[in-house]
Protein backbone atom coordinates (compact mmCIF):
# COMPACT_ATOMS: atom_id res chain seq x y z
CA UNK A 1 -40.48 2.41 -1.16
CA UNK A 2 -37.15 2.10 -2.89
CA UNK A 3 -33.73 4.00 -1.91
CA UNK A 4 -31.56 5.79 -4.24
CA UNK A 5 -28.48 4.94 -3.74
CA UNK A 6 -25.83 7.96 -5.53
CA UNK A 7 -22.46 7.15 -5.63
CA UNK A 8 -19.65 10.04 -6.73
CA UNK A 9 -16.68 9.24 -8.36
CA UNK A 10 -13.42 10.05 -6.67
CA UNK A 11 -10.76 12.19 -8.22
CA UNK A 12 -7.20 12.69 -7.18
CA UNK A 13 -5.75 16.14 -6.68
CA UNK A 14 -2.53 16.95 -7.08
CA UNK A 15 -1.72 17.73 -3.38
CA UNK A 16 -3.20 14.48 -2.10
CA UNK A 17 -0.72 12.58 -4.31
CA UNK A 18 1.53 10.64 -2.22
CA UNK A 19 4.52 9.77 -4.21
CA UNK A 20 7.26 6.99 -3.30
CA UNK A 21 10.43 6.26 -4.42
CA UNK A 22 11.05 2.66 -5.86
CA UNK A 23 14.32 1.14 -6.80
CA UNK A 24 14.50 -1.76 -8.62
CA UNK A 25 16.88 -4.42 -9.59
CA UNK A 26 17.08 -5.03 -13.48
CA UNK A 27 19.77 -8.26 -13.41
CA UNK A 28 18.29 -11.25 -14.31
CA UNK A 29 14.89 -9.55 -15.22
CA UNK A 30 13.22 -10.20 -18.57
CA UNK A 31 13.06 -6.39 -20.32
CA UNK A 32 9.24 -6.29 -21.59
CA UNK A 33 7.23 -7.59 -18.16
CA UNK A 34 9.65 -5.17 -16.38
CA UNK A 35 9.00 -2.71 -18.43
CA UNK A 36 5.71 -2.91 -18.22
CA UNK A 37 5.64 -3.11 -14.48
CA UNK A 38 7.50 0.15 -14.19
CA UNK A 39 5.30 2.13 -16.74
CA UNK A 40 2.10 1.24 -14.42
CA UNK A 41 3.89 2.25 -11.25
CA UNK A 42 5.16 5.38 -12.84
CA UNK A 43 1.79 6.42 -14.02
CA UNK A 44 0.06 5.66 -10.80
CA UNK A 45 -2.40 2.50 -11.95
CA UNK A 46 -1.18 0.32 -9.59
CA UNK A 47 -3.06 3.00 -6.48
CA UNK A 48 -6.79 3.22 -5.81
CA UNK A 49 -6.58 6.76 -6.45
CA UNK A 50 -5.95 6.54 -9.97
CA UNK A 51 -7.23 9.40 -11.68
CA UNK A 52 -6.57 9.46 -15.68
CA UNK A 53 -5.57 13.34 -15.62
CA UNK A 54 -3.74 13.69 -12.40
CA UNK A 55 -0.14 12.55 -11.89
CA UNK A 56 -0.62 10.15 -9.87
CA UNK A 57 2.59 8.15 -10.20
CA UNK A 58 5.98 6.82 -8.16
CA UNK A 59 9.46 7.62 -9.05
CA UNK A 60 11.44 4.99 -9.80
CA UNK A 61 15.70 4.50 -9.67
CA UNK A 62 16.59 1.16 -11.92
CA UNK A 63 19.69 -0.45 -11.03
CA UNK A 64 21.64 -2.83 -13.22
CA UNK A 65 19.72 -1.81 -16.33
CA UNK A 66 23.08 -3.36 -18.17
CA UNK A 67 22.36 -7.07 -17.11
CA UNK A 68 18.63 -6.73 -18.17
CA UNK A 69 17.65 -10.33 -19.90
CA UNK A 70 15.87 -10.17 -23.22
CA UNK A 71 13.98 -13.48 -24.18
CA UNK A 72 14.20 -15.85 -26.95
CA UNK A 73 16.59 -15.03 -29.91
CA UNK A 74 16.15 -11.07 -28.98
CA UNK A 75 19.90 -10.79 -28.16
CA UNK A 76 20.41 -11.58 -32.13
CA UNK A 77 17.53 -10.63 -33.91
CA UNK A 78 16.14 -7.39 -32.58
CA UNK A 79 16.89 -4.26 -33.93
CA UNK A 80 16.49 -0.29 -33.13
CA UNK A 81 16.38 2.37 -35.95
CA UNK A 82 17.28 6.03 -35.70
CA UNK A 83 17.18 8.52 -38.02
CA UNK A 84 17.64 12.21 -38.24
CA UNK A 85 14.40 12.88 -40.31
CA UNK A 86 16.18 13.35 -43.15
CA UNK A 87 16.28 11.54 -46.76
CA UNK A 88 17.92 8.04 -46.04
CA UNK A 89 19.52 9.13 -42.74
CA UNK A 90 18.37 6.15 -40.81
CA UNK A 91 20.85 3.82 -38.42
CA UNK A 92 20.19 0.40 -37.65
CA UNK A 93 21.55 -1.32 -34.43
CA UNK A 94 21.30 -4.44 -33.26
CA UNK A 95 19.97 -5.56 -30.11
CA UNK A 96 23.52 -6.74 -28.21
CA UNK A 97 25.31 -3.96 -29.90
CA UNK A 98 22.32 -1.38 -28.50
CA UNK A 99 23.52 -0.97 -24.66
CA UNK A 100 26.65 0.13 -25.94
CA UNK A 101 25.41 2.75 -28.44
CA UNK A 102 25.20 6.53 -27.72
CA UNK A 103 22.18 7.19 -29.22
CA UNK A 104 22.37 11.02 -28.75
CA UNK A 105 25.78 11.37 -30.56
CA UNK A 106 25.82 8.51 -32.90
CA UNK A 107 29.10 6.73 -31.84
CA UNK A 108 29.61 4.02 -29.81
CA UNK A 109 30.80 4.29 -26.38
CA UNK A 110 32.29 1.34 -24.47
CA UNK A 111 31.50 2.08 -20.97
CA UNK A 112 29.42 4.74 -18.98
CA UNK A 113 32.69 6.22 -17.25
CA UNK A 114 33.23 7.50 -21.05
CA UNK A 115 29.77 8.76 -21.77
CA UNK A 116 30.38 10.86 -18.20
CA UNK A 117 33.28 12.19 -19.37
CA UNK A 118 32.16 13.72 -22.85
């Protein structure tokens, strides 16, 4: 005689979700492996409930996102673009210039007590 043995797959609903918050400390932190970190908790892979098409994540406050590390020659060499989807309208910025950049107004901005402000 053999057994069947049926097993059913589990899926989250959105009421059974239970959500936490999460605040984190950026200073000292290498940007890419925190990064990543965050993106799993916020979209819930790091529960046993995981389920693909149900919100399943944590919020998440991060503190000291200023004093974020980047590694190697980063601080130099990387660089964001922008553009405005028109003909030749794209911005380049470097990497140590970048956390001082208003990205939604395209000027610079020297501190977030002046971002606040506008």
């Amino acid at each position: 005689m053999s057994k069947t043995i049926s097993f059913k797959t589990y899926s989250a609903k959105p009421a059974e979700v239970d959500r936490k918050w999460y605040v984190i400390d950026a200073e000292g932190q290498v940007l890419g492996r925190m990064a990543s970190e965050i993106a799993k908790v916020l979209r819930g892979k790091h529960k046993p409930q995981f389920t693909p098409h149900i919100d399943t994540g944590d919020f998440i406050v991060v503190t000291n996102a200023e004093k974020v590390a980047l590694s190697g020659k980063k601080e130099e060499q990387k660089s964001y673009f922008s553009h405005s989807q028109n003909y030749r309208s794209w911005k380049k910025t470097l990497s140590k210039r970048a956390h001082t950049w208003n990205w939604g107004k395209r000027k610079a901005s020297t501190s977030l007590e002046s971002e606040a402000l506008e």
